[in-house]
Protein backbone atom coordinates (compact mmCIF):
# COMPACT_ATOMS: atom_id res chain seq x y z
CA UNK A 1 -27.73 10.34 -63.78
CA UNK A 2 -26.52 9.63 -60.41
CA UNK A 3 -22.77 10.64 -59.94
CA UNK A 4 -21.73 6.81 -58.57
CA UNK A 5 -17.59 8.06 -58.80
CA UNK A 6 -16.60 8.17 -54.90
CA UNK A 7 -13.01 9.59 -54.41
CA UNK A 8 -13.44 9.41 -50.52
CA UNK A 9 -14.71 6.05 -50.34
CA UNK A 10 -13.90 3.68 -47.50
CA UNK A 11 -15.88 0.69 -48.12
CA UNK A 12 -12.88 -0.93 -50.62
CA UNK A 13 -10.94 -0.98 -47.76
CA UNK A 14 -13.50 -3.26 -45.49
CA UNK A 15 -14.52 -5.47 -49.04
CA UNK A 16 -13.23 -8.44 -48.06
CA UNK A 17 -11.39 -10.75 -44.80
CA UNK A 18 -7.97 -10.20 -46.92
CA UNK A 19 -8.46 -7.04 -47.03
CA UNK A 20 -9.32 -6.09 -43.61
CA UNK A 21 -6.32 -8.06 -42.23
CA UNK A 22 -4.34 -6.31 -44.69
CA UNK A 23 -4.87 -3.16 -43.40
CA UNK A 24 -5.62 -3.75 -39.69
CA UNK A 25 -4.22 -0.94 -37.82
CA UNK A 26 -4.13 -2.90 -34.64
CA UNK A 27 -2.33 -6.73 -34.90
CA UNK A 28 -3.17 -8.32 -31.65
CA UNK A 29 -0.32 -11.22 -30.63
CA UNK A 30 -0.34 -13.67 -27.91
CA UNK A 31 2.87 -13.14 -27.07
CA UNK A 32 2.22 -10.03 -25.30
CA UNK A 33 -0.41 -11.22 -23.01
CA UNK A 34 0.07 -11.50 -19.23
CA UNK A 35 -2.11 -14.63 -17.60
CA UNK A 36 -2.06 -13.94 -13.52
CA UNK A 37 -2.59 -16.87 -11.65
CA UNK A 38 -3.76 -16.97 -7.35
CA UNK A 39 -2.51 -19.89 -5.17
CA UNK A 40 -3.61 -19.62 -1.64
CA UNK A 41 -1.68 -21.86 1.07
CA UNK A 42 -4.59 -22.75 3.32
CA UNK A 43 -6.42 -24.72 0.65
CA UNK A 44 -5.97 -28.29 -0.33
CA UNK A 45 -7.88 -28.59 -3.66
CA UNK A 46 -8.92 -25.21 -6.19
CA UNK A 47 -11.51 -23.29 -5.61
CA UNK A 48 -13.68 -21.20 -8.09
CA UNK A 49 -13.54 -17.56 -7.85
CA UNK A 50 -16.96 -15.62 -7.57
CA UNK A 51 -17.61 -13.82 -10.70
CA UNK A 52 -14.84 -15.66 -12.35
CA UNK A 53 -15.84 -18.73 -14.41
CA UNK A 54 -12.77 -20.27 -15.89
CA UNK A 55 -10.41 -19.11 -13.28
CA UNK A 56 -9.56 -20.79 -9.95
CA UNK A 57 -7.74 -20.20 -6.70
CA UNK A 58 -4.49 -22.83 -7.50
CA UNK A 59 -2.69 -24.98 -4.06
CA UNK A 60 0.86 -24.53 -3.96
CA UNK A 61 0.84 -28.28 -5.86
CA UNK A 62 -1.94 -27.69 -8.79
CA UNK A 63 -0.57 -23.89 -9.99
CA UNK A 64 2.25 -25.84 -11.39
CA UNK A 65 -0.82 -28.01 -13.69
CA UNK A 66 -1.94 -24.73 -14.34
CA UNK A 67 1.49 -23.17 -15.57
CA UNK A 68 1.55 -26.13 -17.85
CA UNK A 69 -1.67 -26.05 -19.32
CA UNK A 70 -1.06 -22.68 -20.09
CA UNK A 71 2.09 -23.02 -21.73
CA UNK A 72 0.69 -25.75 -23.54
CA UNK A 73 -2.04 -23.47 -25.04
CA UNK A 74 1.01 -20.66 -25.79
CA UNK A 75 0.88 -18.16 -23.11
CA UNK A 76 4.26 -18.32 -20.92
CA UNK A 77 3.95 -15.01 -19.27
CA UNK A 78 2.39 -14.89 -15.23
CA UNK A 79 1.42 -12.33 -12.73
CA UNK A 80 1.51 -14.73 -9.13
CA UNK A 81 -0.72 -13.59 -6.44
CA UNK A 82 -0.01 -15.41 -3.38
CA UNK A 83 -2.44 -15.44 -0.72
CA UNK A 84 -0.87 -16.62 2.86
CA UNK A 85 -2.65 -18.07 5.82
CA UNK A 86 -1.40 -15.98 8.80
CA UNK A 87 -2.78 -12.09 8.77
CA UNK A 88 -1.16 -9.39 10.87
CA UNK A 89 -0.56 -5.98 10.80
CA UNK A 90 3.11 -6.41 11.31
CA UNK A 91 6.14 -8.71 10.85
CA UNK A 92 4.47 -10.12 8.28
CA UNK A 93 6.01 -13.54 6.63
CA UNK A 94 7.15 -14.07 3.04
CA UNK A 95 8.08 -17.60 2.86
CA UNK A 96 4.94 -19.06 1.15
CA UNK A 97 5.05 -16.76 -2.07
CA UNK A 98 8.88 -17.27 -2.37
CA UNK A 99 8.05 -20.94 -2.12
CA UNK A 100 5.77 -20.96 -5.12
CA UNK A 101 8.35 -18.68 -7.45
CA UNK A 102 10.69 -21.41 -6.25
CA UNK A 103 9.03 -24.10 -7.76
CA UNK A 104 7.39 -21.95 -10.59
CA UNK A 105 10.81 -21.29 -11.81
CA UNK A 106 12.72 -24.51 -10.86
CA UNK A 107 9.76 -26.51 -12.74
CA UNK A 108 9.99 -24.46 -15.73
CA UNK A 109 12.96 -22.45 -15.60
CA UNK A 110 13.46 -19.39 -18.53
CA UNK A 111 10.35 -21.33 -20.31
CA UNK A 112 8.62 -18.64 -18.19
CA UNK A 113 8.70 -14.74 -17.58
CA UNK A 114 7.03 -14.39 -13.71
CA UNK A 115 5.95 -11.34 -11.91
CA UNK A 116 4.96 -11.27 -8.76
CA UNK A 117 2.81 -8.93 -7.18
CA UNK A 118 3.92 -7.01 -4.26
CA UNK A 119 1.56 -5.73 -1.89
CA UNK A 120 0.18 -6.47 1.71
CA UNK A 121 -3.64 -6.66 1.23
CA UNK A 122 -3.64 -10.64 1.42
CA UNK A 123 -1.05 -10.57 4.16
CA UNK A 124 -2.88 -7.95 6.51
CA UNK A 125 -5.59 -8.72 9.06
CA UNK A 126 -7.91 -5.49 8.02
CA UNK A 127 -7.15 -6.03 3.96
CA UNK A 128 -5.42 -2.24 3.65
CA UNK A 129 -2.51 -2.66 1.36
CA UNK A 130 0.29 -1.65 3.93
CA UNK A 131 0.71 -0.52 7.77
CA UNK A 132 -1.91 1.44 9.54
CA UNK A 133 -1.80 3.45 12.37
CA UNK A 134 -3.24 2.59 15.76
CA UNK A 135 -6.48 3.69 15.68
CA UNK A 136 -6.34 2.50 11.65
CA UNK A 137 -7.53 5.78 10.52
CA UNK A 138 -3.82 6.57 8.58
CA UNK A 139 -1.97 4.11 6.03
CA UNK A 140 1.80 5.03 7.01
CA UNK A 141 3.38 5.25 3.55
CA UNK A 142 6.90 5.17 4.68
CA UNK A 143 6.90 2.12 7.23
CA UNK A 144 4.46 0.37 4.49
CA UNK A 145 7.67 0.75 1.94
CA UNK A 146 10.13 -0.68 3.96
CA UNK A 147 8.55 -3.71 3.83
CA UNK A 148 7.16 -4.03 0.69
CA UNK A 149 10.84 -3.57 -0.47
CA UNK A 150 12.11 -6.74 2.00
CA UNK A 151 9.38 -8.51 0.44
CA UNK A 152 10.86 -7.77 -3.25
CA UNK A 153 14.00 -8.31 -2.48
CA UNK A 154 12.94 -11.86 -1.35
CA UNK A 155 10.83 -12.49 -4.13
CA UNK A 156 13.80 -11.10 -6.50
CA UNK A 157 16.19 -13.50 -4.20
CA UNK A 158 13.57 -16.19 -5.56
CA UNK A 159 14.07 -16.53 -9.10
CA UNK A 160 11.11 -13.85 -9.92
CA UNK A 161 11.88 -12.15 -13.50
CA UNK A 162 9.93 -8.61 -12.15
CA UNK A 163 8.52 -7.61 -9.66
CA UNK A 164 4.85 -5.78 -9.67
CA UNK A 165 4.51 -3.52 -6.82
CA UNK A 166 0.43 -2.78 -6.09
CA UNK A 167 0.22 -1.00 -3.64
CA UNK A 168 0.37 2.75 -4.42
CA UNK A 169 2.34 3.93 -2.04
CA UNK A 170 4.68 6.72 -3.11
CA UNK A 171 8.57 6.40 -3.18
CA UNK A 172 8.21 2.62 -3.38
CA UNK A 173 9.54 1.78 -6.89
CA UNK A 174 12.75 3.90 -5.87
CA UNK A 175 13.17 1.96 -2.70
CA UNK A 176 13.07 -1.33 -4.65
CA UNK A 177 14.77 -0.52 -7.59
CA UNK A 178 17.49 1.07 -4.80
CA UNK A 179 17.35 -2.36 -3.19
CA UNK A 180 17.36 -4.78 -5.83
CA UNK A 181 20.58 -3.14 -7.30
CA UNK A 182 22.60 -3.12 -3.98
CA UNK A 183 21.53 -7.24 -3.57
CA UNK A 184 22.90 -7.49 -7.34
CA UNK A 185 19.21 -8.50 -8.78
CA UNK A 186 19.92 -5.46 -11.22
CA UNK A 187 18.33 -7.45 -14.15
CA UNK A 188 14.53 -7.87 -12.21
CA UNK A 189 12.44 -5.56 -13.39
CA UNK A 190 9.59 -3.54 -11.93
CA UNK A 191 6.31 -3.36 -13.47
CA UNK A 192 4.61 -0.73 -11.20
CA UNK A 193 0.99 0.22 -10.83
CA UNK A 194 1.42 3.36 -11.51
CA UNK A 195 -2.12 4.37 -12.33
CA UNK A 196 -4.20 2.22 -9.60
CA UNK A 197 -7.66 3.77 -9.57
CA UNK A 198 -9.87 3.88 -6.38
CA UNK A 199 -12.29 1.03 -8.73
CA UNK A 200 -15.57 -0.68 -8.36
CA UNK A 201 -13.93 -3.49 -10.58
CA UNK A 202 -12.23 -5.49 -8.41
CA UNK A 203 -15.00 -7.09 -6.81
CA UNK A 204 -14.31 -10.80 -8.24
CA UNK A 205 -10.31 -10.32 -7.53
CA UNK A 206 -10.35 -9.80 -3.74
CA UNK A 207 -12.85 -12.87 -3.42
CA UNK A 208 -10.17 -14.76 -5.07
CA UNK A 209 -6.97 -12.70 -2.66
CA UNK A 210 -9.35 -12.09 0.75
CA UNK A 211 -8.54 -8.60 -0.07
CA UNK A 212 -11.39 -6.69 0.59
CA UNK A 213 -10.57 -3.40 3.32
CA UNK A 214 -12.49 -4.73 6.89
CA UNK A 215 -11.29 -2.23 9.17
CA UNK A 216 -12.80 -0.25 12.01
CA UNK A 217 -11.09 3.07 10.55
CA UNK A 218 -10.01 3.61 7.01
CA UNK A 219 -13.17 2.75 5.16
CA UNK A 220 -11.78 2.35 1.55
CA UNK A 221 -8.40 2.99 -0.45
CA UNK A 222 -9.16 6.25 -1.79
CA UNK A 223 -6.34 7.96 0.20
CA UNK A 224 -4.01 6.13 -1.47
CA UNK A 225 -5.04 4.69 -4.66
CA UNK A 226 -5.66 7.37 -7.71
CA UNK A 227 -9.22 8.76 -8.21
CA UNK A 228 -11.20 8.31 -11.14
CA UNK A 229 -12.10 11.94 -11.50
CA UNK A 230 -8.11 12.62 -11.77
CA UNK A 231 -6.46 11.96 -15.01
CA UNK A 232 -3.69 14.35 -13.88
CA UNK A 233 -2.70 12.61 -10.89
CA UNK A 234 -2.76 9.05 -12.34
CA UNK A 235 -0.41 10.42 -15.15
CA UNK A 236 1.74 12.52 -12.62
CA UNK A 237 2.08 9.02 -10.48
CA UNK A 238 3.27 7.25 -13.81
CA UNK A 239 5.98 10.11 -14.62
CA UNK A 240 7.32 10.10 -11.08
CA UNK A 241 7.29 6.01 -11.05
CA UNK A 242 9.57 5.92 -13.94
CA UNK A 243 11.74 8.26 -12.83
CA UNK A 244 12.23 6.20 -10.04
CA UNK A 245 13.00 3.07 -12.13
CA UNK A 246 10.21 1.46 -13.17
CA UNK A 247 10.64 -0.42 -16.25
CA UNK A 248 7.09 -0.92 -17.22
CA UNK A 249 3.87 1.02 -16.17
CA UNK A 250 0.53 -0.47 -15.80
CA UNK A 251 -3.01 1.48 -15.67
CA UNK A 252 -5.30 -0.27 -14.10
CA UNK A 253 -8.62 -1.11 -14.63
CA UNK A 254 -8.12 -0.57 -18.41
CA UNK A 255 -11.31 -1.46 -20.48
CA UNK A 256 -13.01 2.28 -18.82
CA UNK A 257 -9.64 3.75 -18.62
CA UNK A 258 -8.23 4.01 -22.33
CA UNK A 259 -7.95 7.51 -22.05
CA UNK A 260 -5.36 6.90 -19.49
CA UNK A 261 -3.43 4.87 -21.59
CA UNK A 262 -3.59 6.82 -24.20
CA UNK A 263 -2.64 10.26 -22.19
CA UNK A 264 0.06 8.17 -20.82
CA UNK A 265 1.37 6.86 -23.93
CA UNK A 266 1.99 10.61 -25.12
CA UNK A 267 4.38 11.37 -22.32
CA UNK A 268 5.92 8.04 -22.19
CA UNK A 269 8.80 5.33 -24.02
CA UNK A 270 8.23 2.89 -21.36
CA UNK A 271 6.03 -0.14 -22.12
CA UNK A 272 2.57 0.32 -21.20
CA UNK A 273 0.43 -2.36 -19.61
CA UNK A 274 -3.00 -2.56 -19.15
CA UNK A 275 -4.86 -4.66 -16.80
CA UNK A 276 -8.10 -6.22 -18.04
CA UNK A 277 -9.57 -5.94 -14.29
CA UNK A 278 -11.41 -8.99 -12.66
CA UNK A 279 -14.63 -7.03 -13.07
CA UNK A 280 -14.42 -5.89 -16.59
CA UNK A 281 -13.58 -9.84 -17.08
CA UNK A 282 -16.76 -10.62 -15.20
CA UNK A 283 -18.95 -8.17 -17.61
CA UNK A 284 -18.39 -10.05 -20.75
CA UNK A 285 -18.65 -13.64 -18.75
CA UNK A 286 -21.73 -12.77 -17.68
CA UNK A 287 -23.16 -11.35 -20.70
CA UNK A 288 -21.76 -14.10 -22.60
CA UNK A 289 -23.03 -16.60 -20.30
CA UNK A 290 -27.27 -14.81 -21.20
CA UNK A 291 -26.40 -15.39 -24.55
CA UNK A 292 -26.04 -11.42 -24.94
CA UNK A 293 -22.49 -11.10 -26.70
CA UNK A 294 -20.11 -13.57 -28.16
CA UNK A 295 -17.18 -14.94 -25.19
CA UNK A 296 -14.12 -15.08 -27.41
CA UNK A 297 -15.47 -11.66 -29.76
CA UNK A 298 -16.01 -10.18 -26.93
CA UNK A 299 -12.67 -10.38 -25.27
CA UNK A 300 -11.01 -9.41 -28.70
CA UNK A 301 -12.92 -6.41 -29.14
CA UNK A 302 -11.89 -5.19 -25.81
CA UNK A 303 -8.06 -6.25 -26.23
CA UNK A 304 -8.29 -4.33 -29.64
CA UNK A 305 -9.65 -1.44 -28.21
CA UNK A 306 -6.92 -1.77 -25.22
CA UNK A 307 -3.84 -2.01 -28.07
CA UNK A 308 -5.66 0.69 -30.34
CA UNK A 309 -5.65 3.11 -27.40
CA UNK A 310 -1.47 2.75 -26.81
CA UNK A 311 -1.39 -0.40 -24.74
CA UNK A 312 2.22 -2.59 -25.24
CA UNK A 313 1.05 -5.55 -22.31
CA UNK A 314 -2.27 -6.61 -21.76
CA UNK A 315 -2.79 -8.59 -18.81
CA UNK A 316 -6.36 -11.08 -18.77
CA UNK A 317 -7.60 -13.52 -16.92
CA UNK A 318 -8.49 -15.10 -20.49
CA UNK A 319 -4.70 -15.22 -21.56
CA UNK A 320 -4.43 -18.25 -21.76
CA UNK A 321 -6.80 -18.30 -24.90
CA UNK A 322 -5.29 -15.78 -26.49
CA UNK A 323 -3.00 -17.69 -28.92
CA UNK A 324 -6.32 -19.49 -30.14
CA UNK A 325 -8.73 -16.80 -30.35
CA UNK A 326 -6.49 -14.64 -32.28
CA UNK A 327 -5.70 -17.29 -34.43
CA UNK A 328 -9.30 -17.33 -34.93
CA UNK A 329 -10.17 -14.24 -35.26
CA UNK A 330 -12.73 -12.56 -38.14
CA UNK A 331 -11.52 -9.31 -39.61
């Protein structure tokens, strides 16, 4: 007769929806989801990102419709990319994005946690993320971080709840941390990208920021964002950020990068955020949109997988569902 005792079985522990739930290892909540939102000041009505149904380019008036709406659907927490009209390559102005975490925080007040993004990418004319040299064959790391730490002292000086330094550049999260302290904004925090890869996944993001590099010189951002062939240096970067102050650290993309998060999350107390990149969003739109996967599954399997691997923050451009589809969700 068949021996049907199993001592090792696993199967009573996937028997039924109860049970599953019971013993889900990874809990996804809404609550720590991170929507970002673009407003552009040129623009008079939305526009539609390419490669991004479901998320549009906000004017300084209809990002505060869009703040509500999201609230209303139970996500409160923002990453704000402004994008300005003028471009330069120096002297750059600030007044537009403190505008909109003016009225982003007036309108709503503590109802909402806002981070802003600090970089220069949407401010410069060649889309680098800081101050090249002449010929624009060099990003100069050091003249690039005194500005980016006016710029988050301003935002700070705004009413923004943390600031979210992009740009790579080393030494910059001690500068602003340095800064914000000495202008008594000692309670902002800094949410660095402190493992930026050199990605192919951003494609959709810098249609929606005007972001993409366009200079004569410096071809790419692979002299100062991390490689992908580098786990060491993307960790190393992390270490060093939160040394410097850093009160959360973001890897970024995170969907092909959960070995970063978990290497990271081994060497690490600080809160871990990964960044559901504009690409990787774009993937499961796209295969949803053929008929090929389920939207909403799809998007939960990948913010499981994102949690599983050591993640505290995700940040999506579908965070605004969140609430709902986890509500939702099979086990």
């Amino acid at each position: 007769m068949e021996n049907i005792f199993h001592p090792t079985t696993q199967r009573r522990l996937r028997s039924g929806v109860l049970m599953r739930e019971l013993t889900a290892g990874v809990k996804l909540s809404h609550k720590s989801f991170i929507q970002p939102l673009f407003v552009e000041e040129a623009i008079k009505n939305p526009r539609a990102v390419n490669g991004l149904p479901g998320i549009e380019v906000d004017t300084s008036k209809t990002i505060l419709q869009n703040v509500e709406e999201s609230l209303n659907r139970g996500a409160n927490k923002f990453l704000l990319f402004p994008v300005p009209t003028r471009k330069a390559e120096k002297d750059f102005e600030f007044s537009f994005a403190t505008s909109i975490v003016k009225n982003i925080k007036k309108t709503f007040g503590d109802d909402v946690w806002l981070a802003s993004d600090v970089c220069l990418c949407s401010y410069t004319t060649h889309g680098h993320c800081g101050i090249l040299n002449d010929a624009h064959s060099i990003l100069l790391n050091n003249k690039t971080v005194e500005v980016l730490t006016k710029y988050a002292a301003e935002l700070a000086n705004a009413g923004a709840d943390c600031i979210a330094p992009s740009d790579m550049m080393d030494g910059r999260i001690g500068a602003i941390r340095t800064t914000l302290d000495a202008f008594h904004c000692d309670k902002v925090s800094i949410m660095s990208y402190s493992a930026k890869f050199s990605s192919q996944w951003y494609g959709p993001f810098r249609d929606a920021c005007h972001s993409a590099p366009n200079t004569r010189g410096l071809k790419n951002r692979k002299t100062y964002q991390v490689s992908p062939q580098n786990l060491n240096d993307a960790i190393a970067s992390s270490l060093r950020d939160e040394q410097e102050g850093a009160d959360i650290l973001m890897v970024k993309p995170a969907a092909l990068y959960t070995d970063v998060i978990a290497a990271l999350k081994q060497r690490t107390l600080k809160p871990i955020a990964a960044y559901h990149v504009s690409g990787e969003y774009a993937a499961i739109e796209a295969l949803a949109e053929k008929g090929l996967l389920n939207r909403q599954a799809g998007h939960l399997e990948v913010w499981t997988a994102l949690q599983r691997s050591g993640a505290d923050i995700i940040i999506s451009y579908a965070a605004r569902h969140a609430k709902e589809w986890i509500d939702k969700m099979e086990y």
